[in-house]
N, C-alpha and C. Protein backbone atom coordinates (compact mmCIF):
# COMPACT_ATOMS: atom_id res chain seq x y z
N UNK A 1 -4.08 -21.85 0.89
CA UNK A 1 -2.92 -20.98 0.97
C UNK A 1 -1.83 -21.43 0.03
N UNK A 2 -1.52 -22.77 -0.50
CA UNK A 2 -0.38 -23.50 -0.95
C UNK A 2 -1.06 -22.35 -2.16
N UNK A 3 -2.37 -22.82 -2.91
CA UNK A 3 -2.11 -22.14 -4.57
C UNK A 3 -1.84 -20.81 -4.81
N UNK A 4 -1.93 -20.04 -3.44
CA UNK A 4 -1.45 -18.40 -3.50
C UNK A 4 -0.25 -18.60 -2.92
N UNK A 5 0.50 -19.29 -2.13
CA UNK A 5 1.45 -18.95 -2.20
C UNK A 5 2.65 -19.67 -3.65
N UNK A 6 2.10 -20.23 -4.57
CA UNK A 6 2.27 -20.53 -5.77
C UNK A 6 2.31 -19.63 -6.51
N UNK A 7 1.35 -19.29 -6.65
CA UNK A 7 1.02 -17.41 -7.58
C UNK A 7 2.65 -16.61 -7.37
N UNK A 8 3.00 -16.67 -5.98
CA UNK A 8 4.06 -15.57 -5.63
C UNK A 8 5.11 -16.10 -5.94
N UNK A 9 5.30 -16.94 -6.73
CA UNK A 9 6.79 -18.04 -6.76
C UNK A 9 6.66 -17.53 -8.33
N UNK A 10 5.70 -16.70 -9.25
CA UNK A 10 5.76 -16.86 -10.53
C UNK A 10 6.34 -15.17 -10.38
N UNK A 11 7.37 -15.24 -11.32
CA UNK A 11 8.26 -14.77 -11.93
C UNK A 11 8.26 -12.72 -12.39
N UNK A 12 6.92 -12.97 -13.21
CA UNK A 12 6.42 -11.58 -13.23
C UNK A 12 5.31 -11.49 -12.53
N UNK A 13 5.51 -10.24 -11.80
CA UNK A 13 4.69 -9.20 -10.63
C UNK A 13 4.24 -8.31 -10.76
N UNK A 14 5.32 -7.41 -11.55
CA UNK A 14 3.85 -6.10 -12.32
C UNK A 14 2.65 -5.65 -12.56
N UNK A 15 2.12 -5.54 -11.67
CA UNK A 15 0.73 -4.60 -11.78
C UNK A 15 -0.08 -6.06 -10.89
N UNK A 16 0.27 -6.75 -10.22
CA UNK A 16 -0.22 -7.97 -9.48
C UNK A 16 -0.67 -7.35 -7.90
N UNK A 17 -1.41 -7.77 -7.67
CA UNK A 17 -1.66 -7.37 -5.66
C UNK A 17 -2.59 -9.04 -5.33
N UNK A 18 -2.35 -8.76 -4.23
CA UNK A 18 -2.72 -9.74 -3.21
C UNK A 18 -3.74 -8.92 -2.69
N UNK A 19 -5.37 -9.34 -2.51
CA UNK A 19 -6.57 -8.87 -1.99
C UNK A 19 -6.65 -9.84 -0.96
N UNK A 20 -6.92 -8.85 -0.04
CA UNK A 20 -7.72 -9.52 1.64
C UNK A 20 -9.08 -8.66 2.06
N UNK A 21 -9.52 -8.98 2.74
CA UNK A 21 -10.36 -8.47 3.60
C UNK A 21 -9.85 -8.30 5.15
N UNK A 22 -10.45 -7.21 5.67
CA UNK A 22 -10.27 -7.27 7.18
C UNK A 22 -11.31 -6.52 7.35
N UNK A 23 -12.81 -7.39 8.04
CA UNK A 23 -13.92 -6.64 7.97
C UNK A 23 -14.41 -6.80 6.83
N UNK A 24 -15.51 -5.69 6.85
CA UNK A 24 -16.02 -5.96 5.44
C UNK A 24 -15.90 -5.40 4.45
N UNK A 25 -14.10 -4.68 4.31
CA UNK A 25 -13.72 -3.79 3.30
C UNK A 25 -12.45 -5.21 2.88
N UNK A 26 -12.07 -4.32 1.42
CA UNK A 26 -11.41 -5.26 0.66
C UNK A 26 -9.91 -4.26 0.39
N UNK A 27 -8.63 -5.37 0.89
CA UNK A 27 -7.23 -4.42 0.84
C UNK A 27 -6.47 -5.00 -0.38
N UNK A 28 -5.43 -4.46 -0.81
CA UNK A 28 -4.74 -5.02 -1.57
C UNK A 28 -3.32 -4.24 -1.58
N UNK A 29 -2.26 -5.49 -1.62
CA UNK A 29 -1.16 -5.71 -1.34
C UNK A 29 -0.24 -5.63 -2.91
N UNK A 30 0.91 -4.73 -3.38
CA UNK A 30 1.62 -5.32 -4.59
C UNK A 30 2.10 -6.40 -3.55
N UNK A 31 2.07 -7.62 -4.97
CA UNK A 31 2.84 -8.60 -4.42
C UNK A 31 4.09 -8.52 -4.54
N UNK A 32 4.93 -7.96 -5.04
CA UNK A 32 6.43 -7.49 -4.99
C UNK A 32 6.85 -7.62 -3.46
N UNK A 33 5.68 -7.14 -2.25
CA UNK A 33 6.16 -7.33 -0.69
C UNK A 33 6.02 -8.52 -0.28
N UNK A 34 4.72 -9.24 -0.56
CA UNK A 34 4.67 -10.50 0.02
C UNK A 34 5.74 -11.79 -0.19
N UNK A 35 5.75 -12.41 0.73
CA UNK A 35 7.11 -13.76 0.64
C UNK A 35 6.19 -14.69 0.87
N UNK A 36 4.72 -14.66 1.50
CA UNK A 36 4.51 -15.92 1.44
C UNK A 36 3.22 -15.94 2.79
N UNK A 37 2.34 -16.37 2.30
CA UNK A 37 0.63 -16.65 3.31
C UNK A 37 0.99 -18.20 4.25
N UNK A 38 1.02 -18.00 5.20
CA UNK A 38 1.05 -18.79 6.32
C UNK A 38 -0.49 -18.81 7.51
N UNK A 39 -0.55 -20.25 7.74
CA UNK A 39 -1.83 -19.78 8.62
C UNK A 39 -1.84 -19.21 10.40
N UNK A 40 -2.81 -18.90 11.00
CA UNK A 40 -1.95 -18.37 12.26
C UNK A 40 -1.67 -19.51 13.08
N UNK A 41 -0.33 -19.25 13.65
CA UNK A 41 0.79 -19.95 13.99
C UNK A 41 0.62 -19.20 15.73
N UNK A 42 1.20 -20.33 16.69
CA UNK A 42 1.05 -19.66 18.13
C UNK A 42 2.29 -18.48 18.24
N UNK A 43 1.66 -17.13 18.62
CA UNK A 43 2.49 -16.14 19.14
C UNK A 43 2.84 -15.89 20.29
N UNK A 44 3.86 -15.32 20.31
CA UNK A 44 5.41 -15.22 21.44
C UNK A 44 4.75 -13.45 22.18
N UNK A 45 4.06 -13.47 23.07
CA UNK A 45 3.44 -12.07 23.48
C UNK A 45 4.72 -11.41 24.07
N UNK A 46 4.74 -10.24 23.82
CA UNK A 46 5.77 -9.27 24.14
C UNK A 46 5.48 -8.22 25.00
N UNK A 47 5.88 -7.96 26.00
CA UNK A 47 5.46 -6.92 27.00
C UNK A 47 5.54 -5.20 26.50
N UNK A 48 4.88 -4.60 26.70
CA UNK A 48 4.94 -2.69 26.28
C UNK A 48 5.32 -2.70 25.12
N UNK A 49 4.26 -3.32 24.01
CA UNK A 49 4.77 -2.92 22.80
C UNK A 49 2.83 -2.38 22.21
N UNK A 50 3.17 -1.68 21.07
CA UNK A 50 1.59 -1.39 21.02
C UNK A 50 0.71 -2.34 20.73
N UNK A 51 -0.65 -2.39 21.22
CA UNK A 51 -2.01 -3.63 21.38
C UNK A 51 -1.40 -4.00 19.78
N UNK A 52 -1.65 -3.67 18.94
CA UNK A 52 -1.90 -4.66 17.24
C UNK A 52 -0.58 -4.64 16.79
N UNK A 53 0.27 -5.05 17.29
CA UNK A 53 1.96 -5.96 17.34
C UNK A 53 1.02 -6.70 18.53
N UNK A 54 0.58 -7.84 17.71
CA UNK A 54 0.22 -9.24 18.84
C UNK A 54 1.46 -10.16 19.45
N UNK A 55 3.00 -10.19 18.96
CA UNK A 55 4.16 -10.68 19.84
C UNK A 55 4.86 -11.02 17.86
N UNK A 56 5.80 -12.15 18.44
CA UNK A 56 6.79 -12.73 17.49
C UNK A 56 6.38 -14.38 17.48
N UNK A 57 6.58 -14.61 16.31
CA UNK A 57 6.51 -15.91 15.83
C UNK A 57 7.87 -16.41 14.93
N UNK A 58 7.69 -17.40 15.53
CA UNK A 58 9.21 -18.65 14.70
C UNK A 58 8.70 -18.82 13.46
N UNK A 59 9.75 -18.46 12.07
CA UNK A 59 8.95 -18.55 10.51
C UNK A 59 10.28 -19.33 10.32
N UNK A 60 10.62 -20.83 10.38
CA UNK A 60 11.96 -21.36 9.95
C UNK A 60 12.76 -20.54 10.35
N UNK A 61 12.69 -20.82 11.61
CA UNK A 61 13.91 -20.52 12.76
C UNK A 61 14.05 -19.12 12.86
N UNK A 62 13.39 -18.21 11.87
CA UNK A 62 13.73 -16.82 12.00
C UNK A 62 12.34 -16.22 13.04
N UNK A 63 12.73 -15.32 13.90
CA UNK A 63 12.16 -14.65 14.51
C UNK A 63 11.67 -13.49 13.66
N UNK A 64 9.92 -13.47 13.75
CA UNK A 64 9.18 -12.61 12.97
C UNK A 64 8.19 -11.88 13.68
N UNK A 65 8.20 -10.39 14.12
CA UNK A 65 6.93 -9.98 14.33
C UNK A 65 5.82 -9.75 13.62
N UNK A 66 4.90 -10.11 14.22
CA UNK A 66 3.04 -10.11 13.72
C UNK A 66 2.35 -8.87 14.43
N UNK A 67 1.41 -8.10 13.08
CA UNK A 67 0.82 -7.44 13.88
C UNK A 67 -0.81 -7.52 13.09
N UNK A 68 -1.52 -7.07 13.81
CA UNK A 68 -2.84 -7.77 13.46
C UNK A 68 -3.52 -6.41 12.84
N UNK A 69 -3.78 -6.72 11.67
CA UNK A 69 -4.41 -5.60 10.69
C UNK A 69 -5.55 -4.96 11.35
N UNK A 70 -6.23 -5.76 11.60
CA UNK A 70 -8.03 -4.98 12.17
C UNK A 70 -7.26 -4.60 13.31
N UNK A 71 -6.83 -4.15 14.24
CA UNK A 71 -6.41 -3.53 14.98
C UNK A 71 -5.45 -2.45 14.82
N UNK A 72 -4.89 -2.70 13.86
CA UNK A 72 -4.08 -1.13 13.48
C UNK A 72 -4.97 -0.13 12.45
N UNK A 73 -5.87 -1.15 12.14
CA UNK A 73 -7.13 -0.05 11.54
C UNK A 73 -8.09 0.56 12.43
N UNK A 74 -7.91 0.07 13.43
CA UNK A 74 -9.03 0.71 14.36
C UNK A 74 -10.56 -0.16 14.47
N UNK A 75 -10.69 -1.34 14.08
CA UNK A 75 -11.58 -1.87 14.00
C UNK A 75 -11.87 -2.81 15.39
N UNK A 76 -12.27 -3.08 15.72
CA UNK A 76 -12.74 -4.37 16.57
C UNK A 76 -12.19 -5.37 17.16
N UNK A 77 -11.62 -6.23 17.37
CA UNK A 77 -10.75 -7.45 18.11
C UNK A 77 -11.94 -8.23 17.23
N UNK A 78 -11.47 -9.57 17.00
CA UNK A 78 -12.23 -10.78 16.47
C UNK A 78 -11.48 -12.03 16.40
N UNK A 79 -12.12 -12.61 17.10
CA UNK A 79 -11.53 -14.23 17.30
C UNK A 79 -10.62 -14.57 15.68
N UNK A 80 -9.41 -15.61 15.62
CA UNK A 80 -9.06 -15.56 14.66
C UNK A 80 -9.37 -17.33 14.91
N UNK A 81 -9.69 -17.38 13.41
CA UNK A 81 -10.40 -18.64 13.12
C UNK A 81 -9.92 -19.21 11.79
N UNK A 82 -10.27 -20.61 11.05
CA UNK A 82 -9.97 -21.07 9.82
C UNK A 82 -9.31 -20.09 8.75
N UNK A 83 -10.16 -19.56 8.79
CA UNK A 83 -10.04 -18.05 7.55
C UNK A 83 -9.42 -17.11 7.91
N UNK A 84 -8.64 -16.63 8.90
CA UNK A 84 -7.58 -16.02 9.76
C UNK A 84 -6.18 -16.26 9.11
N UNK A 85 -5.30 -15.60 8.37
CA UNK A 85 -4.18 -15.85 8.32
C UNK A 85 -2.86 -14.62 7.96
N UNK A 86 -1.91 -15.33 7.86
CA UNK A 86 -0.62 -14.01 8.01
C UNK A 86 0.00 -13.82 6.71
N UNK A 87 -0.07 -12.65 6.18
CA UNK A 87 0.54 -12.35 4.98
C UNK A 87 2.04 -11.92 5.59
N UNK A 88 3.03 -12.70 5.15
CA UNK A 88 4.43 -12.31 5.47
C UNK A 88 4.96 -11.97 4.85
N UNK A 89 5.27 -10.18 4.76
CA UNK A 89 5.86 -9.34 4.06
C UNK A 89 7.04 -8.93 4.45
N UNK A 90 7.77 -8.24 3.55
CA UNK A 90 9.06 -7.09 3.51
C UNK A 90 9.46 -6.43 3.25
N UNK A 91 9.62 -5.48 3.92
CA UNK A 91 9.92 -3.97 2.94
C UNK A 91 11.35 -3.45 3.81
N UNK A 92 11.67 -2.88 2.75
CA UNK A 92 13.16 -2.17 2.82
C UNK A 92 13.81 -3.59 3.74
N UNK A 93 14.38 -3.89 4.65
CA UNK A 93 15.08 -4.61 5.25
C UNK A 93 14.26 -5.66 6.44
N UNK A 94 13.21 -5.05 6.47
CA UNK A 94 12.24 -5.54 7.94
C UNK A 94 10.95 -6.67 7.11
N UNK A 95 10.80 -7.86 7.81
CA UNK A 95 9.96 -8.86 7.51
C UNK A 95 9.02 -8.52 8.79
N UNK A 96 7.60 -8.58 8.41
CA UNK A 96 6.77 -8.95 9.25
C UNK A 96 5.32 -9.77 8.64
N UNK A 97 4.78 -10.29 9.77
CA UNK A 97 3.49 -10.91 9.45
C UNK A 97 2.07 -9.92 9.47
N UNK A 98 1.46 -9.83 8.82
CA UNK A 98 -0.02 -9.16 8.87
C UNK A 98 -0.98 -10.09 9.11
N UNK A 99 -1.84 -10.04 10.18
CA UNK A 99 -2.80 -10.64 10.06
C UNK A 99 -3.65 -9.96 10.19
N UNK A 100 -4.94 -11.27 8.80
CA UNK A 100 -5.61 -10.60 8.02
C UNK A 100 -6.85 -11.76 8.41
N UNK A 101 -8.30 -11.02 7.95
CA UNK A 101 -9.37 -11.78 8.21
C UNK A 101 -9.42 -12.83 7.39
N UNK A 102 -9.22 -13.27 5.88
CA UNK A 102 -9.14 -13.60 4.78
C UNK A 102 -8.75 -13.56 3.49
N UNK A 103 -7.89 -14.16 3.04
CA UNK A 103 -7.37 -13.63 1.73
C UNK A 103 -8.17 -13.70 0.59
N UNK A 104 -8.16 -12.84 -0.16
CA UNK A 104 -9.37 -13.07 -1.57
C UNK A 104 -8.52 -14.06 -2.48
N UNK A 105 -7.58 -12.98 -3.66
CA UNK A 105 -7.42 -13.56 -4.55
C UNK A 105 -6.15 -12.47 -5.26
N UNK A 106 -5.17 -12.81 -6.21
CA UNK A 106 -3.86 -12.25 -6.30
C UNK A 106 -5.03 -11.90 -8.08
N UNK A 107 -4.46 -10.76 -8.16
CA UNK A 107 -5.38 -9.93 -9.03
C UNK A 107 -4.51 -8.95 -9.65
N UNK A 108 -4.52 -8.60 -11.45
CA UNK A 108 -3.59 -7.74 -12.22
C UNK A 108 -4.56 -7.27 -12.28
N UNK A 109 -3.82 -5.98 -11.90
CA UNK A 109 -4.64 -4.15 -12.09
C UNK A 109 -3.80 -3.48 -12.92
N UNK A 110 -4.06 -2.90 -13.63
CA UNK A 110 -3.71 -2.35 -14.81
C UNK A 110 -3.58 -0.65 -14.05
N UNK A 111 -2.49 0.13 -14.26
CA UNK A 111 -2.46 1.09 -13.56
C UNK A 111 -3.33 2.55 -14.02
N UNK A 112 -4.05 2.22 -15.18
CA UNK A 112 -4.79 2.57 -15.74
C UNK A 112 -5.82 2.58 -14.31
N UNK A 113 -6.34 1.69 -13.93
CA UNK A 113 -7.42 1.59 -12.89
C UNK A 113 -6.88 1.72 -11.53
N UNK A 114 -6.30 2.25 -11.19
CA UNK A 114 -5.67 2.89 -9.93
C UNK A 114 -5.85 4.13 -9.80
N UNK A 115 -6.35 4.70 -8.63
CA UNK A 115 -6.13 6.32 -8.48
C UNK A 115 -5.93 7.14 -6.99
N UNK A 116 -6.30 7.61 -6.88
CA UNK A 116 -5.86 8.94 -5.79
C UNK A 116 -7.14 8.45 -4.74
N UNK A 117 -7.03 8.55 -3.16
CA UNK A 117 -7.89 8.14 -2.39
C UNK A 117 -8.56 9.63 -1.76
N UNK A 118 -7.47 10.65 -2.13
CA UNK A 118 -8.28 12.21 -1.60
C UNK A 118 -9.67 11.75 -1.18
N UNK A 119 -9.85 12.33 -0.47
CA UNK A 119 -11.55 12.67 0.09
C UNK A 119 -12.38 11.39 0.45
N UNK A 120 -11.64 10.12 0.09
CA UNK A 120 -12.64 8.73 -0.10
C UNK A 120 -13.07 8.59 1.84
N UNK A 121 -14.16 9.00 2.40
CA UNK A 121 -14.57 8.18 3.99
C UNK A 121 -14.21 6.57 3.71
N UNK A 122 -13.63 6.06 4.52
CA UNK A 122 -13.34 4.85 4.05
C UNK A 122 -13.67 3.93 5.46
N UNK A 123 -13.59 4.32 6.53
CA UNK A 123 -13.75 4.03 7.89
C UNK A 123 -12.28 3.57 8.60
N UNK A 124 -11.18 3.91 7.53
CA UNK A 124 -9.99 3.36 8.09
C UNK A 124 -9.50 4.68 7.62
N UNK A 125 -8.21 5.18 8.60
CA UNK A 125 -7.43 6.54 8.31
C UNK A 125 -6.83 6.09 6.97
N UNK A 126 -7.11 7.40 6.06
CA UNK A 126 -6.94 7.60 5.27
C UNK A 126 -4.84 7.01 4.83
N UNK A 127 -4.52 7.68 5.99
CA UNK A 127 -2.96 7.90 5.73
C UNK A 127 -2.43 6.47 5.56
N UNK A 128 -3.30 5.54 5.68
CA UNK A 128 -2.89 3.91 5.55
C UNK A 128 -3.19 3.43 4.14
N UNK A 129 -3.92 4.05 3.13
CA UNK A 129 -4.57 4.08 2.29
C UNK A 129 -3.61 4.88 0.98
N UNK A 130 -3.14 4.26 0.14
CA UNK A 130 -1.94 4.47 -0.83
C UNK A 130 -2.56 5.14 -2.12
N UNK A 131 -4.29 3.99 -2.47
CA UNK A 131 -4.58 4.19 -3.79
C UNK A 131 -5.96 3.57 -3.65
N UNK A 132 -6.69 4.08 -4.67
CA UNK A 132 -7.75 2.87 -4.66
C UNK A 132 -8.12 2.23 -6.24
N UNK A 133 -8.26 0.77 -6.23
CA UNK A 133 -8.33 0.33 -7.63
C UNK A 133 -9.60 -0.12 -8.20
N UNK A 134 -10.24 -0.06 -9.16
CA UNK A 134 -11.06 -0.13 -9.33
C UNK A 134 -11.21 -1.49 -10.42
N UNK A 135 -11.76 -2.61 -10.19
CA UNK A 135 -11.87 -3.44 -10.54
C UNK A 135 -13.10 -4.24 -10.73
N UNK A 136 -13.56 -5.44 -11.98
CA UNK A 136 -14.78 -6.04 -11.91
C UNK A 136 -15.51 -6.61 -10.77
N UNK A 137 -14.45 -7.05 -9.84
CA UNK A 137 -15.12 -7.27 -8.59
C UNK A 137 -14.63 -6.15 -7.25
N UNK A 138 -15.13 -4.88 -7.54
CA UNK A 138 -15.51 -4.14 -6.77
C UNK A 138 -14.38 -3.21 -6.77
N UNK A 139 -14.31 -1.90 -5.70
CA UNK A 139 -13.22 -1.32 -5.42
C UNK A 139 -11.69 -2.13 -4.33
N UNK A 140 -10.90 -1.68 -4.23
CA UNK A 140 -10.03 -2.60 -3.42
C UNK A 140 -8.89 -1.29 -3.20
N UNK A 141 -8.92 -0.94 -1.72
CA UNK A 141 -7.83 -0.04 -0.69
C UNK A 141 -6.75 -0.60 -0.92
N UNK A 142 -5.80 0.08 -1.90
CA UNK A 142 -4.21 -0.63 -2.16
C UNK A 142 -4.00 -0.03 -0.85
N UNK A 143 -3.26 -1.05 0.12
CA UNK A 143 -2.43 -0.38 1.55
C UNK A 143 -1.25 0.79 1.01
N UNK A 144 -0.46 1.58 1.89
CA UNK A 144 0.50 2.34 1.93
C UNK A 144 1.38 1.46 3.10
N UNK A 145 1.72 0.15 2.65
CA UNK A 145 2.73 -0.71 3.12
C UNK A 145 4.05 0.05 4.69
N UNK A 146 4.43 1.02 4.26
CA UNK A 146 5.33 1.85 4.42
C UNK A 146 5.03 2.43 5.66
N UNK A 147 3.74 3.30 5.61
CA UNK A 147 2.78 3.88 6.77
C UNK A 147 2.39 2.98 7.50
N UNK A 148 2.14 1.93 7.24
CA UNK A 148 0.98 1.08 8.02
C UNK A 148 2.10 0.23 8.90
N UNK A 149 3.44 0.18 8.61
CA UNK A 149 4.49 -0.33 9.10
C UNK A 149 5.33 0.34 9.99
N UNK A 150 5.17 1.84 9.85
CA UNK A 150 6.35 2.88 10.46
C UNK A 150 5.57 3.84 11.11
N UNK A 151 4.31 4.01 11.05
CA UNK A 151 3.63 4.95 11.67
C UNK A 151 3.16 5.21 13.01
N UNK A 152 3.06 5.75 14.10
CA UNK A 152 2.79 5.40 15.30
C UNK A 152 1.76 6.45 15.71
């Protein structure tokens, strides 16, 4: 985690994403959102909030909610283990943690290789699904950060 969260300390970001897996599909993040990969840390469970918001966690004293990716995709529950960890993002004003099955690798996509997800079956709702990029090592579901954060 230290050499990716190294990657995000460098300067230019443009056309950069952060690839994970959750399952056996491959996501990707601009890193412009991410602040920083942490591993999972014990969570603070919160009563009547929805199942994949797993509670709040202490990130240097700041109170952060986590919500667990394969579960807001609709996928499965799965023990979180070694390779289990939290991408801690931010958008517009709100920080939260994602947890993710595994992180790949912080990867420049050229927007040239980005396109439209219309029609793609993907096994995850579409409306979470921003773009898809097409790259030497395989396709990769840019998230819709925004949706996947505000949507209910």
């Amino acid at each position: 985690m230290d050499e990716f969260n190294e990657m995000l300390n460098q300067s230019e970001t443009q056309g950069k994403y952060l690839t994970f897996c959750v399952g056996d599909e491959e996501y990707g993040i601009e890193i412009d959102y991410v602040i920083e990969i942490i591993g999972v840390q014990p969570i603070t469970e919160v009563p009547d909030i929805p199942s994949y918001i797993k509670g709040l966690i202490s990130l240097r004293g700041k109170i952060t909610p986590v919500m667990d990716v394969r579960l807001r995709f609709n996928k499965p529950p799965q023990e979180y283990d070694e390779r289990t960890c939290i991408i801690v993002v931010s958008q517009e004003e709100s920080t939260i943690g994602l947890i993710i099955d595994t992180i790949r690798d912080v990867l420049d996509i050229d927007d040239s290789l980005i396109g439209d997800p219309a029609g793609v079956k993907t096994g995850t709702p579409n409306r979470y699904i921003k773009s898809i990029a097409r790259t030497d090592h395989g396709n990769k579901l840019i998230i819709n950060l925004e949706k996947v954060l505000s949507d209910r």
